[in-house]
C-alpha atoms as a PDB file:
ATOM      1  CA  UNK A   1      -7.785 -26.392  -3.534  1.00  0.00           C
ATOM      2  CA  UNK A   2     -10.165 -28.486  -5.660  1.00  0.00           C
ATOM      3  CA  UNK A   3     -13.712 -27.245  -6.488  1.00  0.00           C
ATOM      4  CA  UNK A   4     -15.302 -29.014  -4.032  1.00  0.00           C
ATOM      5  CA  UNK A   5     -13.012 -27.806  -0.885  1.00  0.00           C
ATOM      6  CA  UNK A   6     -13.392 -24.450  -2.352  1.00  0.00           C
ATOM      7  CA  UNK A   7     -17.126 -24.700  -2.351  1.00  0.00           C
ATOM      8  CA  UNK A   8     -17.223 -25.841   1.401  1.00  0.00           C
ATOM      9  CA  UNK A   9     -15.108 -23.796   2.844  1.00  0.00           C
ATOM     10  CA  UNK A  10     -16.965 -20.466   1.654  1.00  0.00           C
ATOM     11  CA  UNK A  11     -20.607 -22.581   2.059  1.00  0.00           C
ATOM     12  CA  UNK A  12     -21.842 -23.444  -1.467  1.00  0.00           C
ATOM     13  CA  UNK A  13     -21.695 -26.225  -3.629  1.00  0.00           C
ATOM     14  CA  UNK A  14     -19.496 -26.528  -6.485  1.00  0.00           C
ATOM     15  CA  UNK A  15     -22.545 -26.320  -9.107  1.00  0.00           C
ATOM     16  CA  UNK A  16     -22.478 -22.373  -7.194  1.00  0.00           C
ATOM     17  CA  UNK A  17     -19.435 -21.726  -8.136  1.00  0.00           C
ATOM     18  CA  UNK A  18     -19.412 -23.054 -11.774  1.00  0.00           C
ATOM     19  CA  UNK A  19     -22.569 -20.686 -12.135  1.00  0.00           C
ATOM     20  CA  UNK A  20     -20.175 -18.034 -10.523  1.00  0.00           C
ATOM     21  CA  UNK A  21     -17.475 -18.706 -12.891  1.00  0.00           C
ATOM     22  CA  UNK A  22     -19.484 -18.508 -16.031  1.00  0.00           C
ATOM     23  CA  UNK A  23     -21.673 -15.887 -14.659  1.00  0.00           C
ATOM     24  CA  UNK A  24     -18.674 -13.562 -14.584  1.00  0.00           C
ATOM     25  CA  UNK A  25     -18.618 -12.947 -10.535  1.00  0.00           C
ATOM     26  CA  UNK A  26     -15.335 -15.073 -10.635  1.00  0.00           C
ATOM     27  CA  UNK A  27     -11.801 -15.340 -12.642  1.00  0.00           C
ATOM     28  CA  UNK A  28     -11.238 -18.458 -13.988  1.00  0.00           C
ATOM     29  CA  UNK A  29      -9.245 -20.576 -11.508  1.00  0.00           C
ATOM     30  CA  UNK A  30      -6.245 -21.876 -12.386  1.00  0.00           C
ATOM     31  CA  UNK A  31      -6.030 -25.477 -13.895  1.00  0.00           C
ATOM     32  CA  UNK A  32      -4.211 -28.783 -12.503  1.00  0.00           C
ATOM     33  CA  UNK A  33      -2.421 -30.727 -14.955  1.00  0.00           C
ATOM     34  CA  UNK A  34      -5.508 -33.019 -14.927  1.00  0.00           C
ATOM     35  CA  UNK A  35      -7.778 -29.808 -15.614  1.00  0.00           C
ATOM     36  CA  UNK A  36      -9.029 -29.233 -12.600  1.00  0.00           C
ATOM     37  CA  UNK A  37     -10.031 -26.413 -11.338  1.00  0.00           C
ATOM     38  CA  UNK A  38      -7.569 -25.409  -8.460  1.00  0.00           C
ATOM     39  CA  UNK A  39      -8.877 -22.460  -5.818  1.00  0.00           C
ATOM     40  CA  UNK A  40      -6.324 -20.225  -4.373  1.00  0.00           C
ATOM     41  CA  UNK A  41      -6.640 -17.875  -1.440  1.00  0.00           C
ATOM     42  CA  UNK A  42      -7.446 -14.967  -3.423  1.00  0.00           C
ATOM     43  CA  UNK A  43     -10.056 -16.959  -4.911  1.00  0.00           C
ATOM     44  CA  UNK A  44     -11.938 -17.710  -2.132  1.00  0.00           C
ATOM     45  CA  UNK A  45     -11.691 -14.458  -0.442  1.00  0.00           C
ATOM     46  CA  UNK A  46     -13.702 -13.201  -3.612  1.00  0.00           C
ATOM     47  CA  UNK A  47     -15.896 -16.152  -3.427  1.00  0.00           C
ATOM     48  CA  UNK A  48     -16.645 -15.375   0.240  1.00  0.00           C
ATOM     49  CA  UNK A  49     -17.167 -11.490  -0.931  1.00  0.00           C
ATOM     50  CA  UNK A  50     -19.893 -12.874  -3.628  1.00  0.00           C
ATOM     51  CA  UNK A  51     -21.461 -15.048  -0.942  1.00  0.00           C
ATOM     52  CA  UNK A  52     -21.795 -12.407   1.535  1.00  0.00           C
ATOM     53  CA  UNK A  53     -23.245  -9.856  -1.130  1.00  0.00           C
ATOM     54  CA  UNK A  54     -26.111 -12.376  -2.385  1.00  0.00           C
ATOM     55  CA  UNK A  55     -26.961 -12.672   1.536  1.00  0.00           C
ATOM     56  CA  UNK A  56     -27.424  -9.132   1.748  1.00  0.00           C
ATOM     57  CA  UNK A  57     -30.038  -8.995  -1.279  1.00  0.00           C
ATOM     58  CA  UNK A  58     -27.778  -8.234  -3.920  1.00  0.00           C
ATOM     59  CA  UNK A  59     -28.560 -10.174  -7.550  1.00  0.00           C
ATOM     60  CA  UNK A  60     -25.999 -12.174  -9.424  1.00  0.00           C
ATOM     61  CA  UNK A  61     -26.729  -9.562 -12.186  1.00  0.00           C
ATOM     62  CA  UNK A  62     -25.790  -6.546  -9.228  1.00  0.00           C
ATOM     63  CA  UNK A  63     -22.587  -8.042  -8.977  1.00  0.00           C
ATOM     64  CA  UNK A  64     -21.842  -9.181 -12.907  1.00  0.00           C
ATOM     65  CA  UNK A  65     -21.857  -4.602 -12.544  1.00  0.00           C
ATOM     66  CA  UNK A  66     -18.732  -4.728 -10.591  1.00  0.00           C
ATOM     67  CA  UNK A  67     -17.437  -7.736 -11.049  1.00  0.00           C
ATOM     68  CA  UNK A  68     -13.909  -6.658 -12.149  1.00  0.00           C
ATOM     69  CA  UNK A  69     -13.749  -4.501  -8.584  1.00  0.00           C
ATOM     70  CA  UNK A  70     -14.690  -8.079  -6.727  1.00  0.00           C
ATOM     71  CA  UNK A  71     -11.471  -8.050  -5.828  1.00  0.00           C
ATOM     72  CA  UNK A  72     -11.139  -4.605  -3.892  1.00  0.00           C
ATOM     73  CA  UNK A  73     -14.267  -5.471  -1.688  1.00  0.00           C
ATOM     74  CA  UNK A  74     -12.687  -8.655  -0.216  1.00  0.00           C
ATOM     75  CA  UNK A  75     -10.325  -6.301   2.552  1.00  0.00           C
ATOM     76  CA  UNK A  76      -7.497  -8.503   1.512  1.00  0.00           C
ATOM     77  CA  UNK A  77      -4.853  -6.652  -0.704  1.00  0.00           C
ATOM     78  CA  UNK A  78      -3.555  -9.119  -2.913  1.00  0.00           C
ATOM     79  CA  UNK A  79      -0.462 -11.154  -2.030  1.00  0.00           C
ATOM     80  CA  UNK A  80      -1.717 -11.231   1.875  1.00  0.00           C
ATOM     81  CA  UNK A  81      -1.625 -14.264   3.892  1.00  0.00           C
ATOM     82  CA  UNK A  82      -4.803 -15.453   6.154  1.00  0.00           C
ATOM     83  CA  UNK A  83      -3.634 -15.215   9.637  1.00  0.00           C
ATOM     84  CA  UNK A  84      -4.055 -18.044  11.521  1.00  0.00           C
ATOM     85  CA  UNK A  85      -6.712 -17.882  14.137  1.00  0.00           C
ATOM     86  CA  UNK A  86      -5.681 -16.824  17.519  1.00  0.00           C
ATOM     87  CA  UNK A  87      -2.533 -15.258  15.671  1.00  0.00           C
ATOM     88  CA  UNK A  88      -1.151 -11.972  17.589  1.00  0.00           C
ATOM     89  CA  UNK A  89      -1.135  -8.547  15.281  1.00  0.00           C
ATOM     90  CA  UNK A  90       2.551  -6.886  15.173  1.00  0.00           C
ATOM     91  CA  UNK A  91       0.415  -3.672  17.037  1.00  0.00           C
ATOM     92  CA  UNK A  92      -1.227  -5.549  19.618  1.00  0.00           C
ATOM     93  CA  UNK A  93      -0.910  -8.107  22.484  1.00  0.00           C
ATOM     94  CA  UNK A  94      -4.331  -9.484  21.651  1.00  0.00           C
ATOM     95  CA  UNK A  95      -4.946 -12.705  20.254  1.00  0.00           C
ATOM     96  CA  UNK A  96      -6.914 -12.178  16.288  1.00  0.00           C
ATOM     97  CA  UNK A  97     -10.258 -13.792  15.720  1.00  0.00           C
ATOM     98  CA  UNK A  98     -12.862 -14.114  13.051  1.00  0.00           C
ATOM     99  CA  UNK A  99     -15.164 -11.642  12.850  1.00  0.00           C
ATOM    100  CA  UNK A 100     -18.092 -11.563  10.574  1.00  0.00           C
ATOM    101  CA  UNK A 101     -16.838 -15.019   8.720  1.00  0.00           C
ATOM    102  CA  UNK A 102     -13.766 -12.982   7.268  1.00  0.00           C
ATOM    103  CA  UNK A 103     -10.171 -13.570   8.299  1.00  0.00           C
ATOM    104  CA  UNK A 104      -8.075 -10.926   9.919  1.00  0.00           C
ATOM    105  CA  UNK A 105      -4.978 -10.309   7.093  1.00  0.00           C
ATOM    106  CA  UNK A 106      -0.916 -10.490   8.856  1.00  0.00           C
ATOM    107  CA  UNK A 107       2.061  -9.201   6.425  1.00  0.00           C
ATOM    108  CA  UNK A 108       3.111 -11.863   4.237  1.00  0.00           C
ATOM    109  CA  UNK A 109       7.146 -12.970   5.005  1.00  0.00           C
ATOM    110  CA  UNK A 110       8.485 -10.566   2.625  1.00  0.00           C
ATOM    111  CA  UNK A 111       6.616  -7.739   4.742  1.00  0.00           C
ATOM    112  CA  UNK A 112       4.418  -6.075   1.708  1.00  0.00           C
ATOM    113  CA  UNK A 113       3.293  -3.446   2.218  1.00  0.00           C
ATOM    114  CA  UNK A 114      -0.400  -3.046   2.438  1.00  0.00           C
ATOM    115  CA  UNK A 115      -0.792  -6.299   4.045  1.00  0.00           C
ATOM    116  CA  UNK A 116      -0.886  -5.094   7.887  1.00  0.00           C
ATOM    117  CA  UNK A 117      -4.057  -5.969  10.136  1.00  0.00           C
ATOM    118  CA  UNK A 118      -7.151  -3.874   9.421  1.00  0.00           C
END
């Protein structure tokens, strides 16, 4: 996902996440052929993380603390897969939804472990 997706689907602009990126809140994204920057899901799920700190009266200078642990705060253990919404969890009849602008997580098609519905 280019930089500008990436900034509106997490509700910044892509100056934000630049200043993220160079700040140290963020991993370099991978690159396109063309050099540009290119967002992945894991990426975003730390960019919503940063957004949703700074909205709770953290500082970008808070976060540049724990950066490298970014990662573990997002509730998404790496390799997981967004569920879609509405999707059904493998424990429950009931349909998923959004809560608090983060996705509910399903097992990935190989079944990781440590991907199951939280």
């Amino acid at each position: 996902m280019r930089i500008g997706d990436a900034a509106a689907a997490v509700g910044a602009t892509p100056r934000a996440l630049r200043f993220y990126e160079q700040r140290g809140l963020l991993s370099p994204p991978r690159r396109t052929a063309a050099g540009q920057r290119d967002y992945g899901p894991d990426d975003l799920a730390v960019l919503r993380t940063v957004r949703d700190l700074l909205a709770l009266g953290l500082t970008v200078e808070d976060l540049r603390g724990i950066a490298d642990r970014l990662p573990l705060l997002t509730g998404r253990p790496p390799g997981c897969a967004p569920a879609e919404p509405g999707a059904r969890g493998p424990e429950s009849s009931e349909p998923r939804s959004w809560s608090g602008g983060s996705p509910r997580w399903t097992r990935t098609s190989n079944g990781s472990p440590g991907c199951g519905t939280r």
